[in-house]
C-alpha atoms as a PDB file:
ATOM      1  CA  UNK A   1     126.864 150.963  47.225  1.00  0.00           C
ATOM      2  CA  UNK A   2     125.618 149.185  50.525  1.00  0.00           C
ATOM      3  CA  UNK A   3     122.734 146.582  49.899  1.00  0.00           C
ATOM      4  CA  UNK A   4     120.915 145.036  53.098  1.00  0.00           C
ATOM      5  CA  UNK A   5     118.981 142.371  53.382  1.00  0.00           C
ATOM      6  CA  UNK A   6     116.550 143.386  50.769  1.00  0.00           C
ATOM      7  CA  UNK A   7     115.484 142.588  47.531  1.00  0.00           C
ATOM      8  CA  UNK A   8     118.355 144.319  46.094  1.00  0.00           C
ATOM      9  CA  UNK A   9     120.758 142.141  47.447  1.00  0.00           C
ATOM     10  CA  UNK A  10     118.721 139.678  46.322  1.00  0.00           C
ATOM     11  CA  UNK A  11     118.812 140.992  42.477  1.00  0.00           C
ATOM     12  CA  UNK A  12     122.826 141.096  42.892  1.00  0.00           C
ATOM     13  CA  UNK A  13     122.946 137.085  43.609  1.00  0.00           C
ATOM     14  CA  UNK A  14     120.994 135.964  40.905  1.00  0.00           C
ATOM     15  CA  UNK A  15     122.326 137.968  38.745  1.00  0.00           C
ATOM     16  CA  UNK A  16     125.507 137.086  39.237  1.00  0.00           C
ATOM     17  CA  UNK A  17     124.616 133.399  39.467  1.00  0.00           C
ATOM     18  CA  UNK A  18     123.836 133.442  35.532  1.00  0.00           C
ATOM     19  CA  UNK A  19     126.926 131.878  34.044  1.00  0.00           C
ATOM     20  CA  UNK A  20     127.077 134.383  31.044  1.00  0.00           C
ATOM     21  CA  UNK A  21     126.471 137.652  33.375  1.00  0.00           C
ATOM     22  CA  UNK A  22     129.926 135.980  34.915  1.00  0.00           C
ATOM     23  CA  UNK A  23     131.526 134.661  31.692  1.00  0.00           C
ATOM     24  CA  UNK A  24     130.574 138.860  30.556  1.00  0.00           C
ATOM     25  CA  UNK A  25     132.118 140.219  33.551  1.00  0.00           C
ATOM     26  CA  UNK A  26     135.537 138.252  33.556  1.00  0.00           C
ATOM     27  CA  UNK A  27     135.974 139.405  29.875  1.00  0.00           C
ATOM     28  CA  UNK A  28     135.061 142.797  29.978  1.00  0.00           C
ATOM     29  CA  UNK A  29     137.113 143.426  32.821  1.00  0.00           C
ATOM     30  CA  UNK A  30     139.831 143.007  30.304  1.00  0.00           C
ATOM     31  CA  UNK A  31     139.153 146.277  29.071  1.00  0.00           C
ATOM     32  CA  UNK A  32     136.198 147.580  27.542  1.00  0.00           C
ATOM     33  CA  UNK A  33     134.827 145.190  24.595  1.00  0.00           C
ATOM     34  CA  UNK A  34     132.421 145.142  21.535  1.00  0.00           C
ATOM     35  CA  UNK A  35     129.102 143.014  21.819  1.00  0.00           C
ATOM     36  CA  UNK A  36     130.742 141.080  18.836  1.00  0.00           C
ATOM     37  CA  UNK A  37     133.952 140.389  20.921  1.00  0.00           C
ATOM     38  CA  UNK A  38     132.315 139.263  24.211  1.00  0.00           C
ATOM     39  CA  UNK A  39     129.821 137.205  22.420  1.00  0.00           C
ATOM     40  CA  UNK A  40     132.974 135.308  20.781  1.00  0.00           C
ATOM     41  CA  UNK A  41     134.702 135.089  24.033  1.00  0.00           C
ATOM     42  CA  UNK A  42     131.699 134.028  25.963  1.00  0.00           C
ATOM     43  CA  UNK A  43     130.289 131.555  23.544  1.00  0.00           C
ATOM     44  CA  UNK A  44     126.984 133.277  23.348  1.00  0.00           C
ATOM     45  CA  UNK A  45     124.763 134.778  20.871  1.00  0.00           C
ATOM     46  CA  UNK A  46     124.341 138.739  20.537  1.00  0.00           C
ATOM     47  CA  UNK A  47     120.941 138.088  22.330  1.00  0.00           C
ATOM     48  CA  UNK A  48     122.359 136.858  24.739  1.00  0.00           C
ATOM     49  CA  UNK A  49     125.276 138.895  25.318  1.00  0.00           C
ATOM     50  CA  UNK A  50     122.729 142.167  24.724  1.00  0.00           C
ATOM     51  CA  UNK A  51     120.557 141.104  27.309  1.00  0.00           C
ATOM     52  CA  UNK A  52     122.737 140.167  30.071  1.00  0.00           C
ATOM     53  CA  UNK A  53     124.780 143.801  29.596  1.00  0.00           C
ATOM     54  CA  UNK A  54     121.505 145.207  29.732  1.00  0.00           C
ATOM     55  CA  UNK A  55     120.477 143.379  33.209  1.00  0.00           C
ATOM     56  CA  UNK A  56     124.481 144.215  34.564  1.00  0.00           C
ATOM     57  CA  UNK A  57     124.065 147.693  33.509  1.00  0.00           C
ATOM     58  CA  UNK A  58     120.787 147.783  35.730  1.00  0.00           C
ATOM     59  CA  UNK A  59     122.442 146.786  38.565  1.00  0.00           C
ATOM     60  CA  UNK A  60     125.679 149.094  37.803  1.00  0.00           C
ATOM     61  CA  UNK A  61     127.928 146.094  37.505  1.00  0.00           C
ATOM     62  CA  UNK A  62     129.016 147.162  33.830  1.00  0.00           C
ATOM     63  CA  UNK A  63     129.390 150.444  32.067  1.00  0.00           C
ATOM     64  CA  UNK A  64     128.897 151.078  28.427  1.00  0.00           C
ATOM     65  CA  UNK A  65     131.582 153.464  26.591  1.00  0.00           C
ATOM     66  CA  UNK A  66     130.602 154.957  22.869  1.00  0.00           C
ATOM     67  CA  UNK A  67     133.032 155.324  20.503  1.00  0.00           C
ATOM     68  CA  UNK A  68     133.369 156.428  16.791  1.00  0.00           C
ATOM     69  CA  UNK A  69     136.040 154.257  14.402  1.00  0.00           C
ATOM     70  CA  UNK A  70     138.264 155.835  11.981  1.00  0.00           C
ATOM     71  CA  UNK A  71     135.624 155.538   9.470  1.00  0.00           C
ATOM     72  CA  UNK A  72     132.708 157.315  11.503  1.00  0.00           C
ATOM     73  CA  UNK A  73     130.891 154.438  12.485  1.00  0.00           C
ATOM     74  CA  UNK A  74     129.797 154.582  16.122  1.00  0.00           C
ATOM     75  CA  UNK A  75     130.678 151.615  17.965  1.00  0.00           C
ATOM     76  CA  UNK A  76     129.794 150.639  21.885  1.00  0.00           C
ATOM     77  CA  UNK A  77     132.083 149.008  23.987  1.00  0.00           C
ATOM     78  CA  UNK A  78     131.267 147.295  27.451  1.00  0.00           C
ATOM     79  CA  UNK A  79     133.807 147.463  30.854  1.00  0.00           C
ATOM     80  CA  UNK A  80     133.233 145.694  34.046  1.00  0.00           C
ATOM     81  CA  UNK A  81     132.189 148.532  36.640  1.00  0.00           C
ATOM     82  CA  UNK A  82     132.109 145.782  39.745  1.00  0.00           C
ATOM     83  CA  UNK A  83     135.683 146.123  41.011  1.00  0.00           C
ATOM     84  CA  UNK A  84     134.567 144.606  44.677  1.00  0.00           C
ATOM     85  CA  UNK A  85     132.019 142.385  46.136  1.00  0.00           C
ATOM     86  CA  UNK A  86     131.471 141.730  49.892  1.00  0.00           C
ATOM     87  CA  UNK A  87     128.593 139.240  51.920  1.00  0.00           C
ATOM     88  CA  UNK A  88     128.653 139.935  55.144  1.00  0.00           C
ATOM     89  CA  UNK A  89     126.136 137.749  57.692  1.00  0.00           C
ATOM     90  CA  UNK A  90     125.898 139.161  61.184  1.00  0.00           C
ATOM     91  CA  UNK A  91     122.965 138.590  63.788  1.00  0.00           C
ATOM     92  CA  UNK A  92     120.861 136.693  61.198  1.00  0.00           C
ATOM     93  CA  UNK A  93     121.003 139.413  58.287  1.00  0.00           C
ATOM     94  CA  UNK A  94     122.570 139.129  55.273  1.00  0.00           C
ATOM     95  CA  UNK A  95     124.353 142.361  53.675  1.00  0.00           C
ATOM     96  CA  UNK A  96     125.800 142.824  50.312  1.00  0.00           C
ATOM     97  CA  UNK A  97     128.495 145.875  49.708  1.00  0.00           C
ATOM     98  CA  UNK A  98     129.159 146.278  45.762  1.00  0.00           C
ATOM     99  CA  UNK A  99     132.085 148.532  45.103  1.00  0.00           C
ATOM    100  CA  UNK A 100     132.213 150.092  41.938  1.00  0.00           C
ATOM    101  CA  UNK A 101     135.971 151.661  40.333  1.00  0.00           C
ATOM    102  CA  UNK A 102     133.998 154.653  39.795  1.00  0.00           C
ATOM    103  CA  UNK A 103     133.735 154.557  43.464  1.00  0.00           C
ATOM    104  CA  UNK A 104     137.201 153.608  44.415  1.00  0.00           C
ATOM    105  CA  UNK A 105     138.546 156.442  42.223  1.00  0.00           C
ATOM    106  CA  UNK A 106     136.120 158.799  44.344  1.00  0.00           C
ATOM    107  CA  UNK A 107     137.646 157.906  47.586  1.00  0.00           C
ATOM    108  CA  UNK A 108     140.800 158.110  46.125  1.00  0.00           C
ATOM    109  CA  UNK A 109     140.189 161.757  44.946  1.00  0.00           C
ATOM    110  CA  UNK A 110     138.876 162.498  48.257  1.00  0.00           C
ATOM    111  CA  UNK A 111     141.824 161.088  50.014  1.00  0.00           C
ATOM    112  CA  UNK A 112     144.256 162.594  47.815  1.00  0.00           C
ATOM    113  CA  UNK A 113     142.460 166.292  48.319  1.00  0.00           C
ATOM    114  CA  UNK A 114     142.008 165.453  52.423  1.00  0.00           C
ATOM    115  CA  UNK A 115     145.994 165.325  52.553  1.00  0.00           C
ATOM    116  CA  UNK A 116     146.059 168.475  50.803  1.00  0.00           C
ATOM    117  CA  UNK A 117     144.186 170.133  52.916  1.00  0.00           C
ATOM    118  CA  UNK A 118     142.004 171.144  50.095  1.00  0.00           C
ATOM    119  CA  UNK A 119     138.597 172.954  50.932  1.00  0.00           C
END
């Protein structure tokens, strides 16, 4: 995803200049993790932690997986989505390119089928 100059790119930078939207992304990159388990490895409360997945989740920079435990209790687990993050400044605009390993896997599929010759 390809953010300009605008208020978008904009969103991105603050939100990544909250320390626990960082502190969340670094340990959910890890693999995906409980609310319980990054608010113990962040050192912030379950407010906290909730509310900062749900502003990364706006902004596509975190993905939530469900999942049901042996004993049939559903569970949701967070995973850092943001696998890339570009600034580029050129003739007095500022431009933001977020790359996503959703993305990356795309490209990859469509690479892979484009030396196929797949149709």
């Amino acid at each position: 995803m390809k953010h300009g100059g605008s208020a978008d790119s904009t969103d991105i930078f603050q939100v990544l200049a909250d320390e626990y939207a960082r502190k969340i992304l670094l340990a959910a990159d890890h693999g995906p993790k409980t609310a319980k388990t990054l608010s113990e490895e962040c050192n912030a409360s379950l407010t906290t932690i909730y509310r900062r997945v749900s502003t990364l989740q706006e902004h596509g920079l975190i993905e939530e997986h469900h999942t049901v435990d042996s004993d049939g209790s559903h569970r949701s687990k967070f995973e850092t989505a943001l696998e890339e993050l570009h600034v580029d400044i050129t003739d007095g605009q500022l431009s933001l390119t977020v790359e996503t390993r959703d993305e990356l896997a795309d490209n990859f599929t469509s690479l892979w089928s484009d030396l196929r010759g797949d149709d």
